[in-house]
N, C-alpha and C. Protein backbone atom coordinates (compact mmCIF):
# COMPACT_ATOMS: atom_id res chain seq x y z
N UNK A 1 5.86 -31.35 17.90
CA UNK A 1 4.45 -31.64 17.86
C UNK A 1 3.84 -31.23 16.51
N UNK A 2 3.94 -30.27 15.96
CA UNK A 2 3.49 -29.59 14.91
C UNK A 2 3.96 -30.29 13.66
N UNK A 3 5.46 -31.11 13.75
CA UNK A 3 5.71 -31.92 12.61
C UNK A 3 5.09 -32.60 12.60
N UNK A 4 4.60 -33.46 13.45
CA UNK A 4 3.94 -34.70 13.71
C UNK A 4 3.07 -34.38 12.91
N UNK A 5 1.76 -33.21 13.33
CA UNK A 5 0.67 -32.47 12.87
C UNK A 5 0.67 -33.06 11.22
N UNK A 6 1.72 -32.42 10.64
CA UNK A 6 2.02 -32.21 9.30
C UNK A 6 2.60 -33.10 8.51
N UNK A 7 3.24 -34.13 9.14
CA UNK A 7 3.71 -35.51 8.33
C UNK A 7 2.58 -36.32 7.99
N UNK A 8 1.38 -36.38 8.86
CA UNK A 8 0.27 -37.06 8.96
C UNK A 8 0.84 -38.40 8.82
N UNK A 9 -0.30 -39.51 8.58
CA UNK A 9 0.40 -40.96 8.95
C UNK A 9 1.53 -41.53 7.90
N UNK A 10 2.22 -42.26 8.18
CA UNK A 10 3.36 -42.79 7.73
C UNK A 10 2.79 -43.57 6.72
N UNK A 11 1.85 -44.49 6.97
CA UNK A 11 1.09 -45.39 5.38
C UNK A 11 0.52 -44.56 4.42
N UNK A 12 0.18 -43.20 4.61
CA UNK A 12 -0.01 -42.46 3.47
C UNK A 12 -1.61 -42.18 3.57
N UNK A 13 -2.07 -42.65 4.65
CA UNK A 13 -3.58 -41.64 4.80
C UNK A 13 -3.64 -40.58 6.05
N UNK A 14 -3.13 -39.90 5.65
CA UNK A 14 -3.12 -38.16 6.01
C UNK A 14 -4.24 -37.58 6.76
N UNK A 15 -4.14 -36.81 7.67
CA UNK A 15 -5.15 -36.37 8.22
C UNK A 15 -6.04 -35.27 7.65
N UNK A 16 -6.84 -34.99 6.93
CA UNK A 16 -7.28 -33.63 6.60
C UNK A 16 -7.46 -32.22 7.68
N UNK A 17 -7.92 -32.85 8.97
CA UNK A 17 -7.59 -31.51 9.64
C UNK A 17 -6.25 -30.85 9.76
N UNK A 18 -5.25 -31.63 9.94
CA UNK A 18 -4.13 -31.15 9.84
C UNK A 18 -3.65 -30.27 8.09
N UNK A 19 -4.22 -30.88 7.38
CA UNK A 19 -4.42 -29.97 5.84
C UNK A 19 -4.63 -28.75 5.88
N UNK A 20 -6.20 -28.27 7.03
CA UNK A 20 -6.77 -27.42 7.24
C UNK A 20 -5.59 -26.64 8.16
N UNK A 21 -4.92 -27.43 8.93
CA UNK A 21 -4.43 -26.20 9.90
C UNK A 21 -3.35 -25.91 9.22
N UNK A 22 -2.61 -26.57 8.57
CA UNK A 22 -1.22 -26.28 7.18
C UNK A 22 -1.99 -25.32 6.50
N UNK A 23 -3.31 -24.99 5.69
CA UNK A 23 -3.54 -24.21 5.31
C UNK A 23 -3.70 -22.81 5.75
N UNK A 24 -4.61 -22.78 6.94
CA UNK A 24 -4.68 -21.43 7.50
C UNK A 24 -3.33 -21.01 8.02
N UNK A 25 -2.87 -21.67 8.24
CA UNK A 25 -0.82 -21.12 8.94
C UNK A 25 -0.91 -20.41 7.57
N UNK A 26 -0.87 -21.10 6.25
CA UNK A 26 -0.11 -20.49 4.97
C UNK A 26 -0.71 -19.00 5.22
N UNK A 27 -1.70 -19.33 5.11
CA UNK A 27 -3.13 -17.93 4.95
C UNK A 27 -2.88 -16.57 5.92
N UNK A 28 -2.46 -16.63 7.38
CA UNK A 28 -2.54 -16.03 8.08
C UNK A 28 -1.04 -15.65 8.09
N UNK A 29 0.43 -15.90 7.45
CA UNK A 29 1.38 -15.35 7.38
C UNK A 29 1.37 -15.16 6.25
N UNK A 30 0.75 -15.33 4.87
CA UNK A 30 0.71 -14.40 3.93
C UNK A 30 0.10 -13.17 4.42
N UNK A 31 -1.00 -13.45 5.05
CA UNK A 31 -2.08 -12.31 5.85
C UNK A 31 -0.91 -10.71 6.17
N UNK A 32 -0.60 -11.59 7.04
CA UNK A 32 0.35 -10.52 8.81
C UNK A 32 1.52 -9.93 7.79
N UNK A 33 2.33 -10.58 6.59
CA UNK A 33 3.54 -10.24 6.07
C UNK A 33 3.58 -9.46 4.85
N UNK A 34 1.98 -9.96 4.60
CA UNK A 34 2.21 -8.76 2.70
C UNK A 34 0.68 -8.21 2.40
N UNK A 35 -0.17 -8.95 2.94
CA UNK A 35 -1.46 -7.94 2.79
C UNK A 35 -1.90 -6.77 4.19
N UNK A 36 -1.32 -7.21 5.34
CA UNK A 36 -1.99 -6.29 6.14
C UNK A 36 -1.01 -4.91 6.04
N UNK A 37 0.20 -4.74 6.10
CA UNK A 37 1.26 -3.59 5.48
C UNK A 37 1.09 -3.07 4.75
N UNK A 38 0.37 -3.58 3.32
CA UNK A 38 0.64 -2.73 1.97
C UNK A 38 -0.94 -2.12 2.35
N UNK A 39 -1.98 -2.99 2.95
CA UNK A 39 -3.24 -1.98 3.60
C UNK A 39 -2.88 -1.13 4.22
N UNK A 40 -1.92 -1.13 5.26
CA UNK A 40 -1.81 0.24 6.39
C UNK A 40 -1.24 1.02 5.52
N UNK A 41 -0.09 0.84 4.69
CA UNK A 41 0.51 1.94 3.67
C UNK A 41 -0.38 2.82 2.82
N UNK A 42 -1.11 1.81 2.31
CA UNK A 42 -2.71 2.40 1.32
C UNK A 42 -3.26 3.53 2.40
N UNK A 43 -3.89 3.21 3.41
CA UNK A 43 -4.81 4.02 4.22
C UNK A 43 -3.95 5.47 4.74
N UNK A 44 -3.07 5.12 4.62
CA UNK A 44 -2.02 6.21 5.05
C UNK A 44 -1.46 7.39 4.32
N UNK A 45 -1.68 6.56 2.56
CA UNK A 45 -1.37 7.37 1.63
C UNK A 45 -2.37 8.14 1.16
N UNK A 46 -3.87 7.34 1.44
CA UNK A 46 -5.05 8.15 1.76
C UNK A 46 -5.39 9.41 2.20
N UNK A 47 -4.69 9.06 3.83
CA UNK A 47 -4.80 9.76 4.68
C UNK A 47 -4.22 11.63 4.26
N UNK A 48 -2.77 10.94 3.59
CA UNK A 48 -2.15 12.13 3.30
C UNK A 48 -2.69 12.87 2.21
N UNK A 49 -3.05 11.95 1.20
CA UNK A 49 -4.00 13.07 -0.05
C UNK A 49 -5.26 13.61 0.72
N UNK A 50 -5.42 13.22 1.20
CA UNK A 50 -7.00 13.89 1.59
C UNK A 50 -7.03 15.32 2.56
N UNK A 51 -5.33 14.91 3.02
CA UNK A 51 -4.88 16.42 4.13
C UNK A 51 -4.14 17.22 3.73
N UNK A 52 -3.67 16.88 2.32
CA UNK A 52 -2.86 17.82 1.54
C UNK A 52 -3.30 19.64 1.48
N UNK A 53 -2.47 20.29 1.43
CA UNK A 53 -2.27 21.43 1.50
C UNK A 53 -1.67 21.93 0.87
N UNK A 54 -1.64 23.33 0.03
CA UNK A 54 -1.08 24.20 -1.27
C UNK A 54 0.77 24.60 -0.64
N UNK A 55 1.10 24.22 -1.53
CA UNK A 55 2.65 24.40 -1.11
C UNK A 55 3.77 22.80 -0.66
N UNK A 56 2.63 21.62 -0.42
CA UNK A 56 3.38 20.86 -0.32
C UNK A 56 3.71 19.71 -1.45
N UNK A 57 5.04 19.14 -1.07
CA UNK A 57 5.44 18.88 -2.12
C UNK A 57 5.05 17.22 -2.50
N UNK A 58 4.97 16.83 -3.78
CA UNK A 58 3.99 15.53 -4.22
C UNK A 58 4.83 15.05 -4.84
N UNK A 59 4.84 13.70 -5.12
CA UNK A 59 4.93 12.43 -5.93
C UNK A 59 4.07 12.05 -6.63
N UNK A 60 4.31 12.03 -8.00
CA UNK A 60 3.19 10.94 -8.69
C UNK A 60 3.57 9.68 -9.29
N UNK A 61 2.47 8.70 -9.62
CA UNK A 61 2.83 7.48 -10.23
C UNK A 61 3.74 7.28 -10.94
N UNK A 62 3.24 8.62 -12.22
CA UNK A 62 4.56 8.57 -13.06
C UNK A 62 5.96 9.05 -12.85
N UNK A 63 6.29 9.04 -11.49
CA UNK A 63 7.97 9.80 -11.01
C UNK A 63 8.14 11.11 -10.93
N UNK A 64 6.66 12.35 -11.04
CA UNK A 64 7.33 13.72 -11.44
C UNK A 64 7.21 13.87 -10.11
N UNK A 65 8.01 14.92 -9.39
CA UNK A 65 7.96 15.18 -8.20
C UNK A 65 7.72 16.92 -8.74
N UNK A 66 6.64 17.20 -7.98
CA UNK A 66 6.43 19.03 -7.78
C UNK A 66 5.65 19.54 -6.88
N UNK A 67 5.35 20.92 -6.30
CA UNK A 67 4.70 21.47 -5.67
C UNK A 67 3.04 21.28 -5.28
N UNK A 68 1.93 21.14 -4.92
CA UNK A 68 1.33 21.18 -5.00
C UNK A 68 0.72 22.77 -4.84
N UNK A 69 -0.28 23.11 -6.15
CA UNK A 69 -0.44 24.94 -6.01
C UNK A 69 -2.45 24.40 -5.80
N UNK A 70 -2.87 23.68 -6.27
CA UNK A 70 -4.35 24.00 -5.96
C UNK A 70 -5.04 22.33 -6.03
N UNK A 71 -6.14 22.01 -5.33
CA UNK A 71 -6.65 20.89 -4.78
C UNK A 71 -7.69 21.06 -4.90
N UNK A 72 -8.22 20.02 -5.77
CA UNK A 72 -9.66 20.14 -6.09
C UNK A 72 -10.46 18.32 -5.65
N UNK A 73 -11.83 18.41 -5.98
CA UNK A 73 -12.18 17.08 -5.45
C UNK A 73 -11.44 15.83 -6.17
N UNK A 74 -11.24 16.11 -7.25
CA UNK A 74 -10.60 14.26 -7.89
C UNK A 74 -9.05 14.47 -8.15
N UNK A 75 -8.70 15.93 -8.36
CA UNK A 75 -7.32 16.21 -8.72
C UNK A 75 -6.78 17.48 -8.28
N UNK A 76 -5.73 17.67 -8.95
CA UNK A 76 -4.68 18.62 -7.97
C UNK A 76 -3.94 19.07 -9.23
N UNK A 77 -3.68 20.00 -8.84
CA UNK A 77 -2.90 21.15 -9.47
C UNK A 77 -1.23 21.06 -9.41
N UNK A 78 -0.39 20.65 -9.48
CA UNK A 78 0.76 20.21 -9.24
C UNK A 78 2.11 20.86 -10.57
N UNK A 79 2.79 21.98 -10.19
CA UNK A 79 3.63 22.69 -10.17
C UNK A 79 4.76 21.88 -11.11
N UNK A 80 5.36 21.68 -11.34
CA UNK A 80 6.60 20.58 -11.51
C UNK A 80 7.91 21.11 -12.06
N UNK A 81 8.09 22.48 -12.52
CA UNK A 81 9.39 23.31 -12.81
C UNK A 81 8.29 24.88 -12.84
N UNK A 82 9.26 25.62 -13.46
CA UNK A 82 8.52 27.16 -13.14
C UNK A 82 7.70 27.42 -14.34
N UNK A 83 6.90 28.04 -14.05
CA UNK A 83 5.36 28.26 -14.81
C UNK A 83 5.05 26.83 -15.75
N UNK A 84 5.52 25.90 -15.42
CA UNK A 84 5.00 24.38 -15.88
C UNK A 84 3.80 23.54 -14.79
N UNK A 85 2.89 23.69 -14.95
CA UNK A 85 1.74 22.65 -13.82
C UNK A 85 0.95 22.04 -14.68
N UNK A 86 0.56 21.07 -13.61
CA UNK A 86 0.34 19.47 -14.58
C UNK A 86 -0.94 19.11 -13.18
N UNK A 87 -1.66 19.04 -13.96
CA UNK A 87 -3.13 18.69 -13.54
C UNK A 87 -3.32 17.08 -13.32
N UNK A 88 -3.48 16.54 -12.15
CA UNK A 88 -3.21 14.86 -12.46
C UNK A 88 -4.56 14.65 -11.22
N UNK A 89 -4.61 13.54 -11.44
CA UNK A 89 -5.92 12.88 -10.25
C UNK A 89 -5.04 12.55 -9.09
N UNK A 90 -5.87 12.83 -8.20
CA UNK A 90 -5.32 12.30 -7.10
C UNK A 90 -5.00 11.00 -6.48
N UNK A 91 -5.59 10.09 -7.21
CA UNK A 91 -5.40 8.33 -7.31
C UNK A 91 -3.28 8.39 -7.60
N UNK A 92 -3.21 9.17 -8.85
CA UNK A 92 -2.18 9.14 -9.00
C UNK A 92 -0.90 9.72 -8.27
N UNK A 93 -1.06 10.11 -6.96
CA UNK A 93 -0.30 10.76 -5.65
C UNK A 93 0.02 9.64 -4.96
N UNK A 94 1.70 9.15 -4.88
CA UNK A 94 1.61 8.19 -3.99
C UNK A 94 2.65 8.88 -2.79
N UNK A 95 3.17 10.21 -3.06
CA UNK A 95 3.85 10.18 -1.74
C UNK A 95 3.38 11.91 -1.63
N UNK A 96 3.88 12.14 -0.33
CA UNK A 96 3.68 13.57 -0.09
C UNK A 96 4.49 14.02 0.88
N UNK A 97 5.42 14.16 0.70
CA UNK A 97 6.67 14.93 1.64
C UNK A 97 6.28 16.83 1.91
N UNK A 98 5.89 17.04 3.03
CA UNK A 98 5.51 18.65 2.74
C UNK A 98 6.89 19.15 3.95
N UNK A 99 7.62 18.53 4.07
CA UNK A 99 8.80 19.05 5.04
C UNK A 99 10.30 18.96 3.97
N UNK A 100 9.92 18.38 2.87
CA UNK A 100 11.19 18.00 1.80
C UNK A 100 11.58 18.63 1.06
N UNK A 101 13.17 19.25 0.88
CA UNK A 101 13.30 20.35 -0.27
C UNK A 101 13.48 20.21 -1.61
């Protein structure tokens, strides 16, 4: 049925609603497969900077992985070998493992 939908007529004048429904199909599995995931991931990674706590351990954009020692409103205090800490924004936190050695 749905081919039918989408071949539209055989002489070559096409249905436009069927355009419309070929389109929103495209729209709504780009939707469900790559924008609504990388949103729940976002809100999540949110979630975790905003609940962060002194001692756990961070990721940043640029690959350093270190401690977190102090948390302030836009940035964080972040540890990264011994007596080395590196002051970065918190935009730039994309993971936060506080159970990871």
């Amino acid at each position: 049925m749905i081919d039918l939908l989408l071949m539209g007529d055989p002489q070559g004048g096409g249905s436009p609603f069927a355009s419309f429904i070929f389109l929103g199909l495209i729209f709504f599995i780009f939707w469900f497969f790559i924008i609504r995931p990388q949103s729940k991931k976002q809100k999540e990674i949110e979630r975790k900077v905003s609940e962060m706590k002194k001692g756990d351990k961070v990721v940043t954009s640029g690959g350093m992985l270190g401690i977190l020692v102090s948390n302030d409103d836009e940035s964080a205090l972040v540890e990264v070998d011994k007596d080395v800490k590196v002051r970065v924004l918190k935009t730039a936190i994309v993971d936060i493992n506080p159970t990871k050695n």
